[in-house]
Protein backbone atom coordinates (compact mmCIF):
# COMPACT_ATOMS: atom_id res chain seq x y z
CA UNK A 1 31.02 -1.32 -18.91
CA UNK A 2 33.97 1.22 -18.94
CA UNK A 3 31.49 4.20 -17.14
CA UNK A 4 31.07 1.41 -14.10
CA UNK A 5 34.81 0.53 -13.90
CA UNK A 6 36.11 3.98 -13.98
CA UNK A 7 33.02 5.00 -11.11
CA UNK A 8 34.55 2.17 -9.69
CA UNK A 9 37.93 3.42 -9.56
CA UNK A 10 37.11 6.88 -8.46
CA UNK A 11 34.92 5.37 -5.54
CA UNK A 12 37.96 3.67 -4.08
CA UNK A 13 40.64 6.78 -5.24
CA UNK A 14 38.75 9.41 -3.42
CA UNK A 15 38.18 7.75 -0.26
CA UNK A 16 42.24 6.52 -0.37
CA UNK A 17 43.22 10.26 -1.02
CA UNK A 18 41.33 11.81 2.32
CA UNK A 19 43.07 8.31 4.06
CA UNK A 20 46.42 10.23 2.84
CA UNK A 21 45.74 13.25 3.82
CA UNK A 22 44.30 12.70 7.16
CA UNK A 23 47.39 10.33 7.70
CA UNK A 24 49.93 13.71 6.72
CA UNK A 25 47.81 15.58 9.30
CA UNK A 26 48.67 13.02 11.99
CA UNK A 27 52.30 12.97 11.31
CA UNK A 28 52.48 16.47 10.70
CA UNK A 29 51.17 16.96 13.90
CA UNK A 30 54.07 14.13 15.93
CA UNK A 31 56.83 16.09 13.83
CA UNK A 32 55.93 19.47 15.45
CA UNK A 33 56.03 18.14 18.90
CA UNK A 34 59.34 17.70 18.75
CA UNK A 35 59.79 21.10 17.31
CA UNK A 36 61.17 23.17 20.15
CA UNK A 37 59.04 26.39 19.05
CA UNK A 38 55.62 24.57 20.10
CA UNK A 39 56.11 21.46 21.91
CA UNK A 40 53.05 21.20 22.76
CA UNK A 41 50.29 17.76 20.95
CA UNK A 42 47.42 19.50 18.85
CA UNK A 43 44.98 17.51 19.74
CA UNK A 44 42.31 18.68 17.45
CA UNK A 45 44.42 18.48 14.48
CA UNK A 46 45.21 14.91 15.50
CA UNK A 47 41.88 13.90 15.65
CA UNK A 48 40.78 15.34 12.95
CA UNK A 49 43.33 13.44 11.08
CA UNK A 50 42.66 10.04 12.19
CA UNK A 51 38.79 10.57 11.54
CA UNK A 52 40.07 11.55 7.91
CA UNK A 53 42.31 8.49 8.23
CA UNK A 54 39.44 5.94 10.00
CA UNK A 55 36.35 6.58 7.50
CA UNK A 56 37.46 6.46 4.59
CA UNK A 57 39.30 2.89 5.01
CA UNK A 58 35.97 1.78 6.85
CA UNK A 59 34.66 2.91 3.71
CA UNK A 60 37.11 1.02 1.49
CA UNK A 61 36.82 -2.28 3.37
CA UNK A 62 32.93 -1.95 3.14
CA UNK A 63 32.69 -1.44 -0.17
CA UNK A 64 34.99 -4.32 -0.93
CA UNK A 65 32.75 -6.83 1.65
CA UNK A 66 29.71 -5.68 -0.22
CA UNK A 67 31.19 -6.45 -3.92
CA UNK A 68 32.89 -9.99 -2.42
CA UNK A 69 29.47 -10.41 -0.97
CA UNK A 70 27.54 -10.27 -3.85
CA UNK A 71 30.13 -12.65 -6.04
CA UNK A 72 30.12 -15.22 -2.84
CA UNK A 73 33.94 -15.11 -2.34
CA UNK A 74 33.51 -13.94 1.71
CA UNK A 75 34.27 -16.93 3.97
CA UNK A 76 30.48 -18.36 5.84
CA UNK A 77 31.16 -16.35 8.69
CA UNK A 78 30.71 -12.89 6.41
CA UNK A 79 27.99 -13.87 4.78
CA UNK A 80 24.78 -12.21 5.51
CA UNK A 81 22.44 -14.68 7.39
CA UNK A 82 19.44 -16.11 5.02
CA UNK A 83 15.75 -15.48 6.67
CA UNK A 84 13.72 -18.41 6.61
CA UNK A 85 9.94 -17.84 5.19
CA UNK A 86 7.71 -19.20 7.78
């Protein structure tokens, strides 16, 4: 019970830690435009920020949706529809 609780853990930590970092790359990257030596948006390390910012909370709120799903503690309208057996 422990070994699934600390997977667990590290399954939402990991993911949260690349959120972090890709959310220092995007500010690193709005302090330098100011900075009168380069003045100029890097694009590329921008984006590559907010994808390192973007999947890993996808990723966070999935997992969570999935584990609420399977305890039934999603409102109707997140639950995944039944197929009837014809």
């Amino acid at each position: 019970m422990l070994a699934q609780k600390i997977v667990a853990l590290l399954i939402m930590v990991i993911p949260a830690a690349i959120a972090g970092f890709g959310i220092k790359l995007m500010r690193d990257v709005c302090y330098l435009y100011f900075d009168p030596d380069i003045h100029t948006f890097l694009w590329g390390q921008f984006s590559i920020g907010f994808i390192l910012f973007t999947l890993p909370v996808a990723f966070i709120a999935g997992f969570i949706l999935h584990h609420d799903r399977k305890r039934n503690r999603v409102q109707p309208r997140f639950m995944t529809p039944e197929e009837d057996d014809e």
